[in-house]
C-alpha atoms as a PDB file:
ATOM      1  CA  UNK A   1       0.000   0.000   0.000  1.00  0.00           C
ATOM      2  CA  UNK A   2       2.817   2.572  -1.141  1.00  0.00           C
ATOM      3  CA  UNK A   3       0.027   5.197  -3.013  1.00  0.00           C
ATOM      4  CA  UNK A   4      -3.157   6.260  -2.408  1.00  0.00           C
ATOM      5  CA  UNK A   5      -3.657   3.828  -5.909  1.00  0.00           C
ATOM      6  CA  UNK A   6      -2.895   0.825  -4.326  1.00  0.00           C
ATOM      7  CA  UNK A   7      -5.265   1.950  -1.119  1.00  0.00           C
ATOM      8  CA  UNK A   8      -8.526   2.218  -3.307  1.00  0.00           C
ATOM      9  CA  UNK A   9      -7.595  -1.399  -5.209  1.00  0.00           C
ATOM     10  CA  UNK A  10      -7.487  -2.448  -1.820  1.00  0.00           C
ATOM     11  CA  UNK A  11     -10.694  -0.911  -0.989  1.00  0.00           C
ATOM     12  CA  UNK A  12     -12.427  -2.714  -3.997  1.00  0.00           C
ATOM     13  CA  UNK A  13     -10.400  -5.880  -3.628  1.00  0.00           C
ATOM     14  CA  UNK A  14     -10.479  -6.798   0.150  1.00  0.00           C
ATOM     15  CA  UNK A  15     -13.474  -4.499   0.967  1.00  0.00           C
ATOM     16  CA  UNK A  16     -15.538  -5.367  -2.097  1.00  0.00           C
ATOM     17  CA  UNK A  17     -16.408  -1.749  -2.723  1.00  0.00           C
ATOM     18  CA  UNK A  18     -16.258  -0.651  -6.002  1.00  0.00           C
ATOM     19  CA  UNK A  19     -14.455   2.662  -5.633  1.00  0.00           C
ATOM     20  CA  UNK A  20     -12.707   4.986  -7.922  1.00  0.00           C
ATOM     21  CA  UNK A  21      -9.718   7.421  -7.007  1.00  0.00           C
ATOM     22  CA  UNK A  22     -12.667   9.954  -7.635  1.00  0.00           C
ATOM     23  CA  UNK A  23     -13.996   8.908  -4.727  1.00  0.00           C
ATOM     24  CA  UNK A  24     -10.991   9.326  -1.970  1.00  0.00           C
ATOM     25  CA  UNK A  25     -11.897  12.634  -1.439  1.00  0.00           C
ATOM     26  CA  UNK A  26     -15.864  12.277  -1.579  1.00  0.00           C
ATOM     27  CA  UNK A  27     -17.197  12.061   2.061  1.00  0.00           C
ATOM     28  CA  UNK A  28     -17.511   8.300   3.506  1.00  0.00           C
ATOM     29  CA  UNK A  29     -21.154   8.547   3.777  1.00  0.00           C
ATOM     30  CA  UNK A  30     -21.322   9.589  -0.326  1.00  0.00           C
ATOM     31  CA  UNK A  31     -19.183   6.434  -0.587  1.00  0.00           C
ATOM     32  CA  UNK A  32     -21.120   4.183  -2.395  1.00  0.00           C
ATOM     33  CA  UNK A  33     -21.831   1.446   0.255  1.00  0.00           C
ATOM     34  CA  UNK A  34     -19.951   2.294   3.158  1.00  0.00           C
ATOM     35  CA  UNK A  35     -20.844   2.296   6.111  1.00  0.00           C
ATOM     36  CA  UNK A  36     -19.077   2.020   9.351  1.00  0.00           C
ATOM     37  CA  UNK A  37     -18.703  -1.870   9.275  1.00  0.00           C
ATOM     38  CA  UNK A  38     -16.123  -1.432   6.545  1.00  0.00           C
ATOM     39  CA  UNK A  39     -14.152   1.103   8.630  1.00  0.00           C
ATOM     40  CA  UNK A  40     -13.071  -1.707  11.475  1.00  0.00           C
ATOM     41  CA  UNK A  41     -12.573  -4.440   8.540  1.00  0.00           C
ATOM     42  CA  UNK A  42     -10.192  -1.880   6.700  1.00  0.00           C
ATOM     43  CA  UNK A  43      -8.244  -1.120   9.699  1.00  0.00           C
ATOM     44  CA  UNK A  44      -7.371  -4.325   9.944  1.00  0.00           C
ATOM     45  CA  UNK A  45      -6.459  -4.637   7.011  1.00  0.00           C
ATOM     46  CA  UNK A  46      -4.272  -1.667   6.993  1.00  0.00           C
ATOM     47  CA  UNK A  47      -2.581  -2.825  10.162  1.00  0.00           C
ATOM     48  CA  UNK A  48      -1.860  -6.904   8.188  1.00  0.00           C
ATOM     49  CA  UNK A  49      -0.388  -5.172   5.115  1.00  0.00           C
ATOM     50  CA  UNK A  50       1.498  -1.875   6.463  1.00  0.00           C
ATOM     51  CA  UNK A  51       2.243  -4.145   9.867  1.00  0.00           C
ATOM     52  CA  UNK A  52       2.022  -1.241  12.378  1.00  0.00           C
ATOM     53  CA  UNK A  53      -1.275  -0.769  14.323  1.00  0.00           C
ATOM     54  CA  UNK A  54      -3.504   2.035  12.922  1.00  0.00           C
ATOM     55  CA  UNK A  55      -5.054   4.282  16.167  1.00  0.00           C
ATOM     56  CA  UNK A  56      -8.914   3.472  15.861  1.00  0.00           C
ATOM     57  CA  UNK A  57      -9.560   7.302  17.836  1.00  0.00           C
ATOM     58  CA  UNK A  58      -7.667   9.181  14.897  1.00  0.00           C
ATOM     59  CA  UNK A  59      -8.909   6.959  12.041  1.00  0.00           C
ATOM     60  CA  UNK A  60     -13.006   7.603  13.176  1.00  0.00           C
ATOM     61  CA  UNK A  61     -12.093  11.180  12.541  1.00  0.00           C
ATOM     62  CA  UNK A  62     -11.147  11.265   8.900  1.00  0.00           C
ATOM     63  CA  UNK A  63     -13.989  11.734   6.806  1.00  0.00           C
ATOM     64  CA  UNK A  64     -12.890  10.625   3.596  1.00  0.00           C
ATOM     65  CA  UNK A  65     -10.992   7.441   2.510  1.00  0.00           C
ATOM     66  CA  UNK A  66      -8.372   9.774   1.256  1.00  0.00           C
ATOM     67  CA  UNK A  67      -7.334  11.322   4.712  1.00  0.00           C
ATOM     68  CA  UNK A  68      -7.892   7.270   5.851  1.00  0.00           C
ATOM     69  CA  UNK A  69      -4.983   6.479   3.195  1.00  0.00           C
ATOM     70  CA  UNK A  70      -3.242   9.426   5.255  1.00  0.00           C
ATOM     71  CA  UNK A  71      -3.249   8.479   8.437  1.00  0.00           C
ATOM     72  CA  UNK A  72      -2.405   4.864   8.232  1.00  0.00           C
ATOM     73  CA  UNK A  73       0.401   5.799   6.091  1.00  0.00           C
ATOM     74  CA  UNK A  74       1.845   7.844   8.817  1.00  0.00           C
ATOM     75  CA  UNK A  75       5.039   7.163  10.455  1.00  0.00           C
ATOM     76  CA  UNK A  76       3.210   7.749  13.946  1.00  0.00           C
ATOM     77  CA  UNK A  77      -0.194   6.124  14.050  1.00  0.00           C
ATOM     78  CA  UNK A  78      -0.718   4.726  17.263  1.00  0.00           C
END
């Protein structure tokens, strides 16, 4: 997961979502079928492939998948 790219195919492929990169910056509710269930199965995700936990507090902030992509790239995200 080096780009925000590979973070949507990701998305689609582990999630099953069928996002664009359009929609990284749309709001999660806009997101066609999210909803809050994906959020925990994404973060674990995240924390499998990048191998560094992923701080459920800062994550329920972002709004978009974008700033998501963000903040589990971090450096500092526990």
């Amino acid at each position: 997961m080096n780009t925000i790219d590979d973070f949507i195919d990701l998305v689609g492929e582990q999630i099953g979502l069928p996002v664009t990169l359009a929609d990284a910056e749309r709001p999660l509710d806009q997101v066609p079928g999210w909803d809050s269930l994906h959020l925990i199965s994404l973060l674990s995700i995240m924390e499998r492939r990048t191998g560094r936990p992923v701080s459920l507090p800062t994550v329920l902030e972002a709004g978009t998948l974008g700033e998501i992509y963000r903040l589990a790239s971090a450096r500092d995200t526990a």
